[in-house]
PDB file of N, CA and C in Angstrom:
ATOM      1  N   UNK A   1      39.760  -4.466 -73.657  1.00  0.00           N
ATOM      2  CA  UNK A   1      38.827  -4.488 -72.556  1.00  0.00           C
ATOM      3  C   UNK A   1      39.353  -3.656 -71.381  1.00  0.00           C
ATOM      4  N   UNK A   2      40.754  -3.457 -70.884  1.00  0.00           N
ATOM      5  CA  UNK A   2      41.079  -2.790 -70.068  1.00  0.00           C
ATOM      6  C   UNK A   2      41.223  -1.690 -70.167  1.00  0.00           C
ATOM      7  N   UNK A   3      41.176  -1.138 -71.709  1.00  0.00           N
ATOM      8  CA  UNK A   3      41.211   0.439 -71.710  1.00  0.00           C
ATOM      9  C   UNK A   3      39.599   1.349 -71.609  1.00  0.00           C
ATOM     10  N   UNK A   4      38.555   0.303 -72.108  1.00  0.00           N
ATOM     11  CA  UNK A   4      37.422   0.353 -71.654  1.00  0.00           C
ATOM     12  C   UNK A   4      37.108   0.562 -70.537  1.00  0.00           C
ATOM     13  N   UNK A   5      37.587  -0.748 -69.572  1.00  0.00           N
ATOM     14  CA  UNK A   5      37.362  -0.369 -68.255  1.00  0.00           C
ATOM     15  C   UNK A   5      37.830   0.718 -67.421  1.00  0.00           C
ATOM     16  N   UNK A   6      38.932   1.188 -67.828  1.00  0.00           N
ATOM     17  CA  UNK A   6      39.496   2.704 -67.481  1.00  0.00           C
ATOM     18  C   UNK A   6      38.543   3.796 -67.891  1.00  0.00           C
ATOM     19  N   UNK A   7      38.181   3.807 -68.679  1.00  0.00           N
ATOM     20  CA  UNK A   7      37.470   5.155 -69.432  1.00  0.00           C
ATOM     21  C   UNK A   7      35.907   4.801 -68.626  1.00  0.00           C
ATOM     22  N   UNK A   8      35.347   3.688 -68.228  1.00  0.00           N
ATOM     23  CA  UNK A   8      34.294   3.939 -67.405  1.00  0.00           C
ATOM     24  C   UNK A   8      34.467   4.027 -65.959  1.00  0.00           C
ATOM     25  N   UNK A   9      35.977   3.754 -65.320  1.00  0.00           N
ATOM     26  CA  UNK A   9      36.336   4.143 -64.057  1.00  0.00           C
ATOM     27  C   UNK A   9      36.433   5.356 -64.066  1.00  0.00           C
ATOM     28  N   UNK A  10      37.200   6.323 -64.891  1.00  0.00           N
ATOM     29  CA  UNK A  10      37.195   7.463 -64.859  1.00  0.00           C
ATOM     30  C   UNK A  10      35.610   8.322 -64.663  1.00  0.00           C
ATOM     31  N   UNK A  11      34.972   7.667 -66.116  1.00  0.00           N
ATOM     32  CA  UNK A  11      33.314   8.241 -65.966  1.00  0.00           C
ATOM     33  C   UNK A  11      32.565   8.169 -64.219  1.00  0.00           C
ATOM     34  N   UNK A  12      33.166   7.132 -63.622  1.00  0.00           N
ATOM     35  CA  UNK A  12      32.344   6.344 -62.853  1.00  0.00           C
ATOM     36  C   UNK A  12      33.147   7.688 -61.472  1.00  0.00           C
ATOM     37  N   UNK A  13      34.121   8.272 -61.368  1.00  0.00           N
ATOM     38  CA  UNK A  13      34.318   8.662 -60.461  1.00  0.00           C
ATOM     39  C   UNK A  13      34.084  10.435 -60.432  1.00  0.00           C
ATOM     40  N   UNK A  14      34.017  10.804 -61.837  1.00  0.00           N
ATOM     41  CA  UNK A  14      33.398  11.989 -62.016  1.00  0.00           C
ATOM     42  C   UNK A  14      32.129  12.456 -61.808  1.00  0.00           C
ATOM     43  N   UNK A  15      30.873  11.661 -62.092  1.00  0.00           N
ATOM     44  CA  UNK A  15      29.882  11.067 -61.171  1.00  0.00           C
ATOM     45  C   UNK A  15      29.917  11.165 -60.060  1.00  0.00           C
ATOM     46  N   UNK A  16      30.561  10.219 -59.818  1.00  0.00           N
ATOM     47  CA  UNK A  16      30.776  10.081 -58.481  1.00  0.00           C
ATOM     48  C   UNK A  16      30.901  11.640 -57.712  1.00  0.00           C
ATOM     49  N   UNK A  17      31.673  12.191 -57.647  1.00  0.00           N
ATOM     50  CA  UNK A  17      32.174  13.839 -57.026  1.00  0.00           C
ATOM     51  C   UNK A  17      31.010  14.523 -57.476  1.00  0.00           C
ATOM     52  N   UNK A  18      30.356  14.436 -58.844  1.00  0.00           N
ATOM     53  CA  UNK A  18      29.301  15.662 -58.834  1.00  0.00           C
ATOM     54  C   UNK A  18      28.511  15.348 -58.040  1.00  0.00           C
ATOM     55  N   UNK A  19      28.005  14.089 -57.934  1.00  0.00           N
ATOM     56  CA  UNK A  19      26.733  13.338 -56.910  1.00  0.00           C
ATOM     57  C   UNK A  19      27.358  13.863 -55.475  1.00  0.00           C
ATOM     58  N   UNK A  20      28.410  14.227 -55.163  1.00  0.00           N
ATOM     59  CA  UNK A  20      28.864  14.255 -53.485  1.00  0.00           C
ATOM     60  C   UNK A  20      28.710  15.847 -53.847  1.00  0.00           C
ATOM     61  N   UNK A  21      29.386  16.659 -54.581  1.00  0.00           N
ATOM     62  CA  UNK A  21      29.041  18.109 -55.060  1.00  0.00           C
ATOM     63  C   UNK A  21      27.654  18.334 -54.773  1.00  0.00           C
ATOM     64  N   UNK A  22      26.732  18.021 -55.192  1.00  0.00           N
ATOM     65  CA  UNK A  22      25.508  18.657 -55.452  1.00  0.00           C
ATOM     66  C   UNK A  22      24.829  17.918 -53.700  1.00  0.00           C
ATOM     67  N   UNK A  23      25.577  16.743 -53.397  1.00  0.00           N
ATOM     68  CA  UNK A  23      24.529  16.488 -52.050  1.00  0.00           C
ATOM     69  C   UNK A  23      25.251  17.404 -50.780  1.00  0.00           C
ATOM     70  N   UNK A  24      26.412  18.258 -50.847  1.00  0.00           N
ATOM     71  CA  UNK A  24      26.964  19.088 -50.493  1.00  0.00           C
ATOM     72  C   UNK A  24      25.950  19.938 -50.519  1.00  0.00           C
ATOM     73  N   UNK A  25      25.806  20.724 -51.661  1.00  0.00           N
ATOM     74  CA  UNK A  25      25.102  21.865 -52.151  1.00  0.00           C
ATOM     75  C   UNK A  25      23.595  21.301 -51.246  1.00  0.00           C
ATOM     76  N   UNK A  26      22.826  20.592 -51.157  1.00  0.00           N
ATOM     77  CA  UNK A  26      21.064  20.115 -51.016  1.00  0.00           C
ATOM     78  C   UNK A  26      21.109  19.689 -49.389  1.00  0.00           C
ATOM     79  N   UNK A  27      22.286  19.682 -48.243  1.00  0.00           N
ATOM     80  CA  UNK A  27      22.810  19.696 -47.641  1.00  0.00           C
ATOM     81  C   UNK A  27      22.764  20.779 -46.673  1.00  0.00           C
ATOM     82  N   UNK A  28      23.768  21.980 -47.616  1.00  0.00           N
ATOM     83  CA  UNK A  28      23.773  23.490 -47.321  1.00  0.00           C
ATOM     84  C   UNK A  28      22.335  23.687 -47.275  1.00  0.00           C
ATOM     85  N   UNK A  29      21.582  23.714 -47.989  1.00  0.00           N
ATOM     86  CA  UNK A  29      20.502  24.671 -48.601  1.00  0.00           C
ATOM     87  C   UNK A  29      19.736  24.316 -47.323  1.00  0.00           C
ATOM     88  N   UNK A  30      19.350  22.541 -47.115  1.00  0.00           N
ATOM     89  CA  UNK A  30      18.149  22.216 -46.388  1.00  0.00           C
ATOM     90  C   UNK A  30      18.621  22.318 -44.229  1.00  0.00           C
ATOM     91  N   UNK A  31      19.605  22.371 -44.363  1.00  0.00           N
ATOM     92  CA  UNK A  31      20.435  22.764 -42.944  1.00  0.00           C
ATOM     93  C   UNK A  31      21.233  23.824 -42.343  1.00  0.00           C
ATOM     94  N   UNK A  32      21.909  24.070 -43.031  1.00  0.00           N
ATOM     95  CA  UNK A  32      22.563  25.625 -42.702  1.00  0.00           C
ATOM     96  C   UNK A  32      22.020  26.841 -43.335  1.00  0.00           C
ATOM     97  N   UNK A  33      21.465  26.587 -44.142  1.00  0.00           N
ATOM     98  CA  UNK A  33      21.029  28.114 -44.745  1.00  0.00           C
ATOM     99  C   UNK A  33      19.986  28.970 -43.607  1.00  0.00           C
ATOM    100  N   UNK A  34      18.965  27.883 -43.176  1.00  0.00           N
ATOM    101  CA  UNK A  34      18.184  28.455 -42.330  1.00  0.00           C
ATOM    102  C   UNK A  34      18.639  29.178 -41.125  1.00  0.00           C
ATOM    103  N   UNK A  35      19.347  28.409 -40.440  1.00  0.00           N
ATOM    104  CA  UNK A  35      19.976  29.245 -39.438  1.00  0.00           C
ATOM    105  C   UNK A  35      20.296  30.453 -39.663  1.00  0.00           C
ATOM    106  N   UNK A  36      21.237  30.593 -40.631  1.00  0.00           N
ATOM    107  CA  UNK A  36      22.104  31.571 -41.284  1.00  0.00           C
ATOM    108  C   UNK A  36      21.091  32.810 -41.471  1.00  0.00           C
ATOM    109  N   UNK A  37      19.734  32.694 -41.868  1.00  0.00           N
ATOM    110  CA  UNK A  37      18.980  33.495 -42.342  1.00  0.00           C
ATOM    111  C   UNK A  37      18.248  34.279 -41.548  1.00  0.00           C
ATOM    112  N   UNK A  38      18.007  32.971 -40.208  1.00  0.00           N
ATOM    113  CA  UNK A  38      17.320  33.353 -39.366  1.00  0.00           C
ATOM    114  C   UNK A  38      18.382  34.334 -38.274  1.00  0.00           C
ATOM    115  N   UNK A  39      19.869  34.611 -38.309  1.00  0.00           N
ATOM    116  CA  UNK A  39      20.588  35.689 -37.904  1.00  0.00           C
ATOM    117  C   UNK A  39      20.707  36.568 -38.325  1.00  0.00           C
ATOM    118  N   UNK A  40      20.461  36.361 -39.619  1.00  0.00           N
ATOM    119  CA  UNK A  40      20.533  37.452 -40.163  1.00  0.00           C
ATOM    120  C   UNK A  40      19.106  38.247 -40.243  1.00  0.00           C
ATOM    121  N   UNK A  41      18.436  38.392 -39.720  1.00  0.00           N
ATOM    122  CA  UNK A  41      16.968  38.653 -39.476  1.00  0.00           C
ATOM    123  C   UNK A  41      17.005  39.380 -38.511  1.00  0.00           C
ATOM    124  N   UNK A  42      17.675  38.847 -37.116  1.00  0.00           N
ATOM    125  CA  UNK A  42      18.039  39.081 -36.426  1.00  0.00           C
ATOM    126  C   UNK A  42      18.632  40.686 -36.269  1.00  0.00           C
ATOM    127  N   UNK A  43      19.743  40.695 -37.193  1.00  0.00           N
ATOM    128  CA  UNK A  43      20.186  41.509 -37.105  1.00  0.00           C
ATOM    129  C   UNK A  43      19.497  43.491 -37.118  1.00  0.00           C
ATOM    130  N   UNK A  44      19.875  44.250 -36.579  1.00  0.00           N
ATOM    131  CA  UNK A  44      19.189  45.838 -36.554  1.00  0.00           C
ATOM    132  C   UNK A  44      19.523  46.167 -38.438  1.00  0.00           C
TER     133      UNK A  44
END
């Protein structure tokens, strides 16, 4: 039972990081990108 529970702690924290990865990424996209775009627009 405890080596079980290891192998779904492990699962459980790899998850974990992609879910913080990708709300990173949806993050970027919906807050900084705009700005970013809108200087660069800006620019001659």
């Amino acid at each position: 039972m405890a080596r079980l529970c290891r192998r779904v702690d492990a699962w459980n924290r790899r998850v974990y990081w992609m879910s913080v990865g990708l709300w990173i990424v949806g993050f970027a996209a919906a807050y900084l990108l705009l700005p970013v775009t809108q200087m660069l627009d800006r620019l001659p």
